[in-house]
C-alpha atoms as a PDB file:
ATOM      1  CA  UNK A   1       8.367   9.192  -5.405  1.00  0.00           C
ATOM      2  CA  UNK A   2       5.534  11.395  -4.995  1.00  0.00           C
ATOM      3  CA  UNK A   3       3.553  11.553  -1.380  1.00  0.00           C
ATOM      4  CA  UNK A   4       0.658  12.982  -1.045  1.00  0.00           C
ATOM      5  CA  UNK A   5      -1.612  13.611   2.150  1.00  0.00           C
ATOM      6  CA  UNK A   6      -5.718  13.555   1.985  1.00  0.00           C
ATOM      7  CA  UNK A   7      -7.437  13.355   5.635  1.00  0.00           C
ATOM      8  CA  UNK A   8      -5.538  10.610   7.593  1.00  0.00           C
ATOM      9  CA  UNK A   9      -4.268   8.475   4.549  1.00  0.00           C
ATOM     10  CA  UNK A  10      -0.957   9.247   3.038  1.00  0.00           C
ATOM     11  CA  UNK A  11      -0.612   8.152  -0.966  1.00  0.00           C
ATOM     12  CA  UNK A  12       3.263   7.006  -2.070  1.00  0.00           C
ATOM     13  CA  UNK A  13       2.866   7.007  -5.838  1.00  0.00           C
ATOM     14  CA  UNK A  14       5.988   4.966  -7.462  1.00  0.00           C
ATOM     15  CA  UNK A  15       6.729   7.798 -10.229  1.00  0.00           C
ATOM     16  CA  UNK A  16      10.291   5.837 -11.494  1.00  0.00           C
ATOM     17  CA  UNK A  17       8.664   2.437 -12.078  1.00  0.00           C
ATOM     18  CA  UNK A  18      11.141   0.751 -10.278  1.00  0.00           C
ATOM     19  CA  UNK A  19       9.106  -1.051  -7.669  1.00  0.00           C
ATOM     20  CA  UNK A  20      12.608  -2.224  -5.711  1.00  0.00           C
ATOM     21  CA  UNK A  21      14.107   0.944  -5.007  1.00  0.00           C
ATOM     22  CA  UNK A  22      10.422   2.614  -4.245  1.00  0.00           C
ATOM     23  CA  UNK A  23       9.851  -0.309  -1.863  1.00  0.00           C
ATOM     24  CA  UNK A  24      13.614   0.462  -0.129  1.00  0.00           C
ATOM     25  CA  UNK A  25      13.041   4.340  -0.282  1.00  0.00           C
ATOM     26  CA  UNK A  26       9.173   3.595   1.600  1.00  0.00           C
ATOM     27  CA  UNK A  27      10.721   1.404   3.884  1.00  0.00           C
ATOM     28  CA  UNK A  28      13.613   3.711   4.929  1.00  0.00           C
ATOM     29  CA  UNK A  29      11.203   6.561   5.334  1.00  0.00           C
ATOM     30  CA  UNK A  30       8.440   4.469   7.262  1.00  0.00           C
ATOM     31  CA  UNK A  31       8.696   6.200  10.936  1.00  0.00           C
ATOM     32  CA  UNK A  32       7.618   9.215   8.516  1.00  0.00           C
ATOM     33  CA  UNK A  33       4.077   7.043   7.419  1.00  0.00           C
ATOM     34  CA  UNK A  34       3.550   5.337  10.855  1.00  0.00           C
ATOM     35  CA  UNK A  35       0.982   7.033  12.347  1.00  0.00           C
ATOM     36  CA  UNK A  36      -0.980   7.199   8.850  1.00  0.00           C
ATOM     37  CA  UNK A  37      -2.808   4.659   6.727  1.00  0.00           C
ATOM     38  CA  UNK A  38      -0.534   4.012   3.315  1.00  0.00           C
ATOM     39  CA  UNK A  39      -1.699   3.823  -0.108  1.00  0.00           C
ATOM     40  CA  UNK A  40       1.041   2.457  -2.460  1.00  0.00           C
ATOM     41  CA  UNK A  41      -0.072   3.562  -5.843  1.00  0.00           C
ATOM     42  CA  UNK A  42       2.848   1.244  -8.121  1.00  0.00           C
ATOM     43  CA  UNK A  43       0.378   1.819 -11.173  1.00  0.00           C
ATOM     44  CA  UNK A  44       3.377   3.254 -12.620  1.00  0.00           C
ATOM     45  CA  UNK A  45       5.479   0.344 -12.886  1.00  0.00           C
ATOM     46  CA  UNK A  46       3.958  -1.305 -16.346  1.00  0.00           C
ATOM     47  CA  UNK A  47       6.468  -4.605 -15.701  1.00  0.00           C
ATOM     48  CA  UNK A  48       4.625  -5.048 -11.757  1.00  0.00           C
ATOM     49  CA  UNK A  49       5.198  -8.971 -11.174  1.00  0.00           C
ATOM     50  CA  UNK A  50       3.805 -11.025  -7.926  1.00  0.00           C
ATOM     51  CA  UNK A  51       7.305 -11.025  -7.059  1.00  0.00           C
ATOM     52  CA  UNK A  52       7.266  -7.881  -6.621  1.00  0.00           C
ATOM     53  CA  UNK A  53       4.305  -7.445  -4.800  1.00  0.00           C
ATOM     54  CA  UNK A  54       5.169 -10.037  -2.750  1.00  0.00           C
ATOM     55  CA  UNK A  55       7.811  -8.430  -2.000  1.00  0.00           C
ATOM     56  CA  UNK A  56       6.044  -5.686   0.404  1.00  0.00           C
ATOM     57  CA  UNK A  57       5.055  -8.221   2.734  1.00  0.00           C
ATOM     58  CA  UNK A  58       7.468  -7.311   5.543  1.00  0.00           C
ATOM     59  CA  UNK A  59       6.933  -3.384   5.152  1.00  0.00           C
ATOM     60  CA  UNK A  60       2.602  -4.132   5.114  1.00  0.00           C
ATOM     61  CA  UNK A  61       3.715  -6.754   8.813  1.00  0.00           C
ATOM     62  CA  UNK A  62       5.613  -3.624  10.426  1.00  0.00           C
ATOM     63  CA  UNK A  63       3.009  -1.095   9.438  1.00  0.00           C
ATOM     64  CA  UNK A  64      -0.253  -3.198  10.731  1.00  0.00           C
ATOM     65  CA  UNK A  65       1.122  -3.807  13.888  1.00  0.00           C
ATOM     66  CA  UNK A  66       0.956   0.055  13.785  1.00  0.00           C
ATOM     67  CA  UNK A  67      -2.980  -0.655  13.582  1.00  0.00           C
ATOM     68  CA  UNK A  68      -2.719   1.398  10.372  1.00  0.00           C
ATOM     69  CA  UNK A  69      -4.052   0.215   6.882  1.00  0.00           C
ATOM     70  CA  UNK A  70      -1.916  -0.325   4.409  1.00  0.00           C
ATOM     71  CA  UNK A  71      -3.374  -0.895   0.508  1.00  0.00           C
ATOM     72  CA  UNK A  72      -1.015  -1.607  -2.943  1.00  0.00           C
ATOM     73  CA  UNK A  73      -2.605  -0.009  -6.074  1.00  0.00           C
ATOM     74  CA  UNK A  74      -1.710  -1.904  -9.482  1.00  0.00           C
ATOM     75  CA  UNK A  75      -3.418  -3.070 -12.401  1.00  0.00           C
ATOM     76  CA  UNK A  76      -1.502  -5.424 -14.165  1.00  0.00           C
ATOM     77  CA  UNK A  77      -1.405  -8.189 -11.977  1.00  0.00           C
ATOM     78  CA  UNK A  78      -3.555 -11.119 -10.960  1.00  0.00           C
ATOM     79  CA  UNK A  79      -5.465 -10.615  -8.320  1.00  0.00           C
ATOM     80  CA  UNK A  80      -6.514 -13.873  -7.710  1.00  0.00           C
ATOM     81  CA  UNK A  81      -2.929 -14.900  -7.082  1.00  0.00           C
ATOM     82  CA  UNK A  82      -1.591 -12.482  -4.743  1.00  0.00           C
ATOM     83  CA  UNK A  83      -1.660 -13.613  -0.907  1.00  0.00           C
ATOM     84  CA  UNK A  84      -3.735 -12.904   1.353  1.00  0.00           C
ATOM     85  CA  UNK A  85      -2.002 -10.583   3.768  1.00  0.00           C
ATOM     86  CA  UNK A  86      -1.582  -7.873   1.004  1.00  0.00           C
ATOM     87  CA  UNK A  87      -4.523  -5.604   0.322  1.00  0.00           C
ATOM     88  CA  UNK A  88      -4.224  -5.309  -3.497  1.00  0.00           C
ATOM     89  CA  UNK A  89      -6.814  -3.376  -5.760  1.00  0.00           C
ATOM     90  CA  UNK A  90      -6.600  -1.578  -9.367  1.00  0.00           C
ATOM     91  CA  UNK A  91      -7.503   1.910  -8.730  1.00  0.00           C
ATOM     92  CA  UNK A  92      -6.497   4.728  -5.900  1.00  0.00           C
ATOM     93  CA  UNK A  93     -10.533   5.070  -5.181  1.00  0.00           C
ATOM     94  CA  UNK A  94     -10.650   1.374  -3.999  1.00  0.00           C
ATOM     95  CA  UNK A  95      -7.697   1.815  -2.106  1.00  0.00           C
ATOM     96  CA  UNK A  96      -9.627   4.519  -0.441  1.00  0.00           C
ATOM     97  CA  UNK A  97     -13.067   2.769  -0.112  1.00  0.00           C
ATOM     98  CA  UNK A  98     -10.938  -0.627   1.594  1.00  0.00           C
ATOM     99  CA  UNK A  99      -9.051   2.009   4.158  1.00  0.00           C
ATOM    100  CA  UNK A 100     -12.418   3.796   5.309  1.00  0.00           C
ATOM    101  CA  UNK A 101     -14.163   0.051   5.401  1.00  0.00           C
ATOM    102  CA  UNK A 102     -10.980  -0.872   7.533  1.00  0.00           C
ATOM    103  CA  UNK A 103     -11.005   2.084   9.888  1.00  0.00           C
ATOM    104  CA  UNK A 104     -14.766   1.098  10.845  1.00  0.00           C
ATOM    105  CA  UNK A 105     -14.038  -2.445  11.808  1.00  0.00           C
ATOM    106  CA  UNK A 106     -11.019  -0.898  13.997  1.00  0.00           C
ATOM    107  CA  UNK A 107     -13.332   1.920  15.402  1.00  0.00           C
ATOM    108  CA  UNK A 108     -16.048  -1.588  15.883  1.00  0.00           C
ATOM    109  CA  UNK A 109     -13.119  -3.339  17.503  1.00  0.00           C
ATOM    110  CA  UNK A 110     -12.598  -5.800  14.876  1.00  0.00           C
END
């Protein structure tokens, strides 16, 4: 696991491709990432299933009530399929472009 800070987002990049134990190390460490908005980069992980990204639906819950942003990075799944509630995209630049788009509506009151 990898984390990396740029202004007020904070990037987790998945560096074992093993999205369950990255998804139980994030969660364990989440009073560390509270106060930031989260980029999960699990580009990594080349066998990424819906499952799996399905599975981050409690950990994105806990850290919106935070009013933080909270964005999954992957590119080998379909997006079309993936719920609603989880802010998926295929590149680290998106991830950016949806936080900044996100902190606007919060600053609008959105």
């Amino acid at each position: 696991m990898k984390v990396e800070q740029k202004g007020h987002t904070t990037i987790v990049k998945d560096t074992l491709g093993d999205t369950a134990s990255f998804l139980m190390k994030v969660t364990h460490e989440h009073n560390t990432f509270k106060n930031t908005n989260l980029i999960l980069d699990l580009s990594h992980d080349k066998n990424l299933t819906l499952e799996d990204v399905k599975s981050f639906s409690e950990l994105i819950k806990l850290h919106k009530q935070q009013k933080k942003s909270i964005v999954l990075v992957a590119n080998n799944v379909n997006f079309n399929s993936v719920p609603k509630n989880i802010i998926l995209v295929p590149t680290v630049l998106e991830a950016h472009d949806i936080i900044e788009m996100e902190e606007i509506e919060r600053d609008l009151g959105f």
